[in-house]
C-alpha atoms as a PDB file:
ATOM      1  CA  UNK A   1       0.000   0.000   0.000  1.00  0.00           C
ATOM      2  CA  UNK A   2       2.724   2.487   1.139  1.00  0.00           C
ATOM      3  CA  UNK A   3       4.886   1.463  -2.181  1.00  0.00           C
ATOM      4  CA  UNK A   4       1.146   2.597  -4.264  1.00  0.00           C
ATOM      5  CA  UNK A   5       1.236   5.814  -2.441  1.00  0.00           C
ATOM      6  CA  UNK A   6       4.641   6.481  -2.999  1.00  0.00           C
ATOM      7  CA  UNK A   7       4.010   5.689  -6.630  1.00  0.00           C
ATOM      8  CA  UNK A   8       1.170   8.147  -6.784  1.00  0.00           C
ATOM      9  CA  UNK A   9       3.089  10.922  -4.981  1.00  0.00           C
ATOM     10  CA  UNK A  10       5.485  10.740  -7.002  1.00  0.00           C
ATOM     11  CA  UNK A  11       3.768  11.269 -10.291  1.00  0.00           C
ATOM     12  CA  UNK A  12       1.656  13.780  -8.505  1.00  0.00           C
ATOM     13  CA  UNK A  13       4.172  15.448  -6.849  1.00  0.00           C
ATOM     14  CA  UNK A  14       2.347  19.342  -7.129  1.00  0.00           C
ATOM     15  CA  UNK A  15      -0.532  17.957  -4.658  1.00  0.00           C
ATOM     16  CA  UNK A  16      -0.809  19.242  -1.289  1.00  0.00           C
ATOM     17  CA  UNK A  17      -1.074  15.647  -0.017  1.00  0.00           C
ATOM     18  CA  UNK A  18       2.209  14.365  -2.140  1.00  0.00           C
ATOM     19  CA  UNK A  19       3.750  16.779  -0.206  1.00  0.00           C
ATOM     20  CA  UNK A  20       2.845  16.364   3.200  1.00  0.00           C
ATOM     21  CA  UNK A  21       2.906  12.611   3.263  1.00  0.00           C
ATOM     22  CA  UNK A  22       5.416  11.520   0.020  1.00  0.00           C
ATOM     23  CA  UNK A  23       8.551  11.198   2.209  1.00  0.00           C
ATOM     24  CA  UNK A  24       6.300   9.623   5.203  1.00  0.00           C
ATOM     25  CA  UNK A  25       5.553   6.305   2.767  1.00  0.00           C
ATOM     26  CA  UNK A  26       9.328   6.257   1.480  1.00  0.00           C
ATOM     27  CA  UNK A  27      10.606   6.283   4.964  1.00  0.00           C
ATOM     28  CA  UNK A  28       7.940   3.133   5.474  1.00  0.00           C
ATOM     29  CA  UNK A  29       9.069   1.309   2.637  1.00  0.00           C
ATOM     30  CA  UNK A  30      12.715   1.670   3.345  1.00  0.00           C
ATOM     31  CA  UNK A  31      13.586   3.717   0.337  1.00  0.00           C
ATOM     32  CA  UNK A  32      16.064   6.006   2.556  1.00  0.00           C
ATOM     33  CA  UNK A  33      18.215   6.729  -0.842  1.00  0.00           C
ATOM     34  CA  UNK A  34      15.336   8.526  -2.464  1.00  0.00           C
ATOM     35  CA  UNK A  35      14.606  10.825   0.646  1.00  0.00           C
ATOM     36  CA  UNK A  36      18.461  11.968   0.533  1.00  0.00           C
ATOM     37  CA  UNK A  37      18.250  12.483  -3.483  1.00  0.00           C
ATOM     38  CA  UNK A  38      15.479  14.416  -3.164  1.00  0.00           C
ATOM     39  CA  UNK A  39      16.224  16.632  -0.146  1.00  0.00           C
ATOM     40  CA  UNK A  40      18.008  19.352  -2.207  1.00  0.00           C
ATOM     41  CA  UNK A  41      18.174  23.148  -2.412  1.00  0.00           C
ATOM     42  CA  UNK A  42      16.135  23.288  -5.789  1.00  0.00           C
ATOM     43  CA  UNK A  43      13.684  21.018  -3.679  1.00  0.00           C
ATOM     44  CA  UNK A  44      13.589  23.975  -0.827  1.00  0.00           C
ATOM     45  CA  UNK A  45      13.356  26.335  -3.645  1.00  0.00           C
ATOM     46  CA  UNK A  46      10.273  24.846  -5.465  1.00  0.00           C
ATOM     47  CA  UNK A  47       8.455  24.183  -2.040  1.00  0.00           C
ATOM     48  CA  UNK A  48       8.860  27.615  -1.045  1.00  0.00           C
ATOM     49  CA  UNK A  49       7.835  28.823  -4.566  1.00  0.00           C
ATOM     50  CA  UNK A  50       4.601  26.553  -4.042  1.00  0.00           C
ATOM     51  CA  UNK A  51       3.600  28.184  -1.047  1.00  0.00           C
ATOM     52  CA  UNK A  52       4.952  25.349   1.370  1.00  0.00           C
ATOM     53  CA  UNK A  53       5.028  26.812   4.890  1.00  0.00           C
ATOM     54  CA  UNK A  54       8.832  26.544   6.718  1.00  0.00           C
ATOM     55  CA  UNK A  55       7.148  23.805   9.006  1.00  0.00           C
ATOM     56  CA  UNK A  56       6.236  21.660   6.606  1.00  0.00           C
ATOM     57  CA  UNK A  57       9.523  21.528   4.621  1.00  0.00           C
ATOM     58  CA  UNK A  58      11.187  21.400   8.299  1.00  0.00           C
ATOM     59  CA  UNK A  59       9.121  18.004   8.642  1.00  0.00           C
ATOM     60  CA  UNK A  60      10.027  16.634   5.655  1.00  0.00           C
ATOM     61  CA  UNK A  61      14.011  18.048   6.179  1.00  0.00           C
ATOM     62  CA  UNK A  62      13.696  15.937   9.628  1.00  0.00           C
ATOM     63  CA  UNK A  63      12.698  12.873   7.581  1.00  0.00           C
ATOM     64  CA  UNK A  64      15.757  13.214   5.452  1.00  0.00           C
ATOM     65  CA  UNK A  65      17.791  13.434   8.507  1.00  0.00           C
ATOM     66  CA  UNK A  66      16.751  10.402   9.708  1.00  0.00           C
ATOM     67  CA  UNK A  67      16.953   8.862   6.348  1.00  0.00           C
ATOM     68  CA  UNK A  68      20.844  10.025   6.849  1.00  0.00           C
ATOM     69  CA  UNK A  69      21.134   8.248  10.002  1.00  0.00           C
ATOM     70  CA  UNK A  70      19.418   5.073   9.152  1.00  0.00           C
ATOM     71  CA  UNK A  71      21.700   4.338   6.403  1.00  0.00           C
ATOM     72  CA  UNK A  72      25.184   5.957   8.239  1.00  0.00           C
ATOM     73  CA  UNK A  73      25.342   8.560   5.455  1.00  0.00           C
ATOM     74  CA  UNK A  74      27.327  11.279   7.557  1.00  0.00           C
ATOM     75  CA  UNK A  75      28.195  13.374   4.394  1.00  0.00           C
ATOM     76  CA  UNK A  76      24.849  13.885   3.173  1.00  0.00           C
ATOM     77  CA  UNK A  77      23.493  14.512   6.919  1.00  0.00           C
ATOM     78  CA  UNK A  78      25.774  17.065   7.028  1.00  0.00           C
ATOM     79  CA  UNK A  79      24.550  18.436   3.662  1.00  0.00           C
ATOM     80  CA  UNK A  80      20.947  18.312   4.805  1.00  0.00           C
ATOM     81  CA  UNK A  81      21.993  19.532   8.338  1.00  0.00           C
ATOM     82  CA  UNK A  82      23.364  22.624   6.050  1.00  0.00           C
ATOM     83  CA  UNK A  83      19.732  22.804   3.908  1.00  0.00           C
ATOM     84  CA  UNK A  84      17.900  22.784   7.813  1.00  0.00           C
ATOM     85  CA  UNK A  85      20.211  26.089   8.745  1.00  0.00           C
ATOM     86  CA  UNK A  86      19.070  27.520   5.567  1.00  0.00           C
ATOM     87  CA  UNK A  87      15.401  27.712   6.816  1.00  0.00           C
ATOM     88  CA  UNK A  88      15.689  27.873  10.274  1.00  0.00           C
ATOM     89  CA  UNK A  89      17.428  31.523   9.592  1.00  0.00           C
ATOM     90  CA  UNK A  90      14.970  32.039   6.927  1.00  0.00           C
ATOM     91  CA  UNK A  91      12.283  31.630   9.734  1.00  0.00           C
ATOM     92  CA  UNK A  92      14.191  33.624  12.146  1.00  0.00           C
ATOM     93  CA  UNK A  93      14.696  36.741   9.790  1.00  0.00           C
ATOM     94  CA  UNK A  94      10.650  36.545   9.392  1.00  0.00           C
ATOM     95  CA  UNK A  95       9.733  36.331  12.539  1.00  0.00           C
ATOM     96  CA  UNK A  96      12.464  38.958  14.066  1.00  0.00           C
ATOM     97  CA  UNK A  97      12.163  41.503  11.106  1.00  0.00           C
ATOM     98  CA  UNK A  98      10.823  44.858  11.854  1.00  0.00           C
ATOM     99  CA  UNK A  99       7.769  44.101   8.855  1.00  0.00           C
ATOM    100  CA  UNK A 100       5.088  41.838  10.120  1.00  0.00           C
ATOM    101  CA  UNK A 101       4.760  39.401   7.319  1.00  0.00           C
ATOM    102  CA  UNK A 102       2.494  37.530   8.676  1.00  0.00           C
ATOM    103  CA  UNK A 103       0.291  40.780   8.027  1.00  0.00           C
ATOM    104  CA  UNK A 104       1.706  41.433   4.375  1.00  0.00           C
ATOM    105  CA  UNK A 105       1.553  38.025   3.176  1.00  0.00           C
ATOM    106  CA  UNK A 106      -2.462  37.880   4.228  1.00  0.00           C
ATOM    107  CA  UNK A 107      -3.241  41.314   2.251  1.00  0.00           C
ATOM    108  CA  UNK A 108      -2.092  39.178  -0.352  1.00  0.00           C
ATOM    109  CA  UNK A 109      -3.839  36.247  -0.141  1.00  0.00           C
ATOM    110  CA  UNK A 110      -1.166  34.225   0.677  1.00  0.00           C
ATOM    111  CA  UNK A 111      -0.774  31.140   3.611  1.00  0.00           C
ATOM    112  CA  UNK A 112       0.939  32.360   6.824  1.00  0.00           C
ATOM    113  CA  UNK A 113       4.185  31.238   7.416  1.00  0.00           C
END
């Protein structure tokens, strides 16, 4: 069932629901390789460009992590470890900046961070 899903997800990767839940079924299956692949800057970039809130790509940058781990893959933890920096200062100059974008991004129409 999870390998299905995965399937699915990955042809439909756009959906709200590929994203939330794609690396959840690869970590069941086992396929810890893909996570890491996957688990790029150009990833960040087009789930930020897709509106994906810095929580959700921090769950799915935790899954990678312990992708890392479960196959003793220290240079691509680091890597990844590197990516999770990236958006927890991204985060931290949002919430700590003098503009309230939590304000500015609703005028727009646009999820909260």
């Amino acid at each position: 069932f999870n390998r299905a899903l995965a399937l699915y997800y990955e042809q439909n990767p756009s959906t709200d629901e590929a994203y939330r839940n794609y690396f959840k079924h690869l970590q069941y299956i086992g396929d810890y390789q893909k996570i890491i692949s996957i688990t790029t800057l150009d990833w960040i970039k087009n789930a930020w460009s897709n509106y994906r809130t810095l929580k959700e790509i921090g769950k799915n940058i935790a899954i990678a992590l312990n992708a890392c781990i479960e196959v003793q893959d220290l240079a691509n933890f680091i890597r990844i470890i590197f990516l999770k920096a990236q958006i927890q200062l991204s985060k931290w100059n949002i919430d700590e900046s003098e503009i309230n974008f939590r304000i500015a991004l609703g005028l727009f129409g646009m999820e909260t961070l």
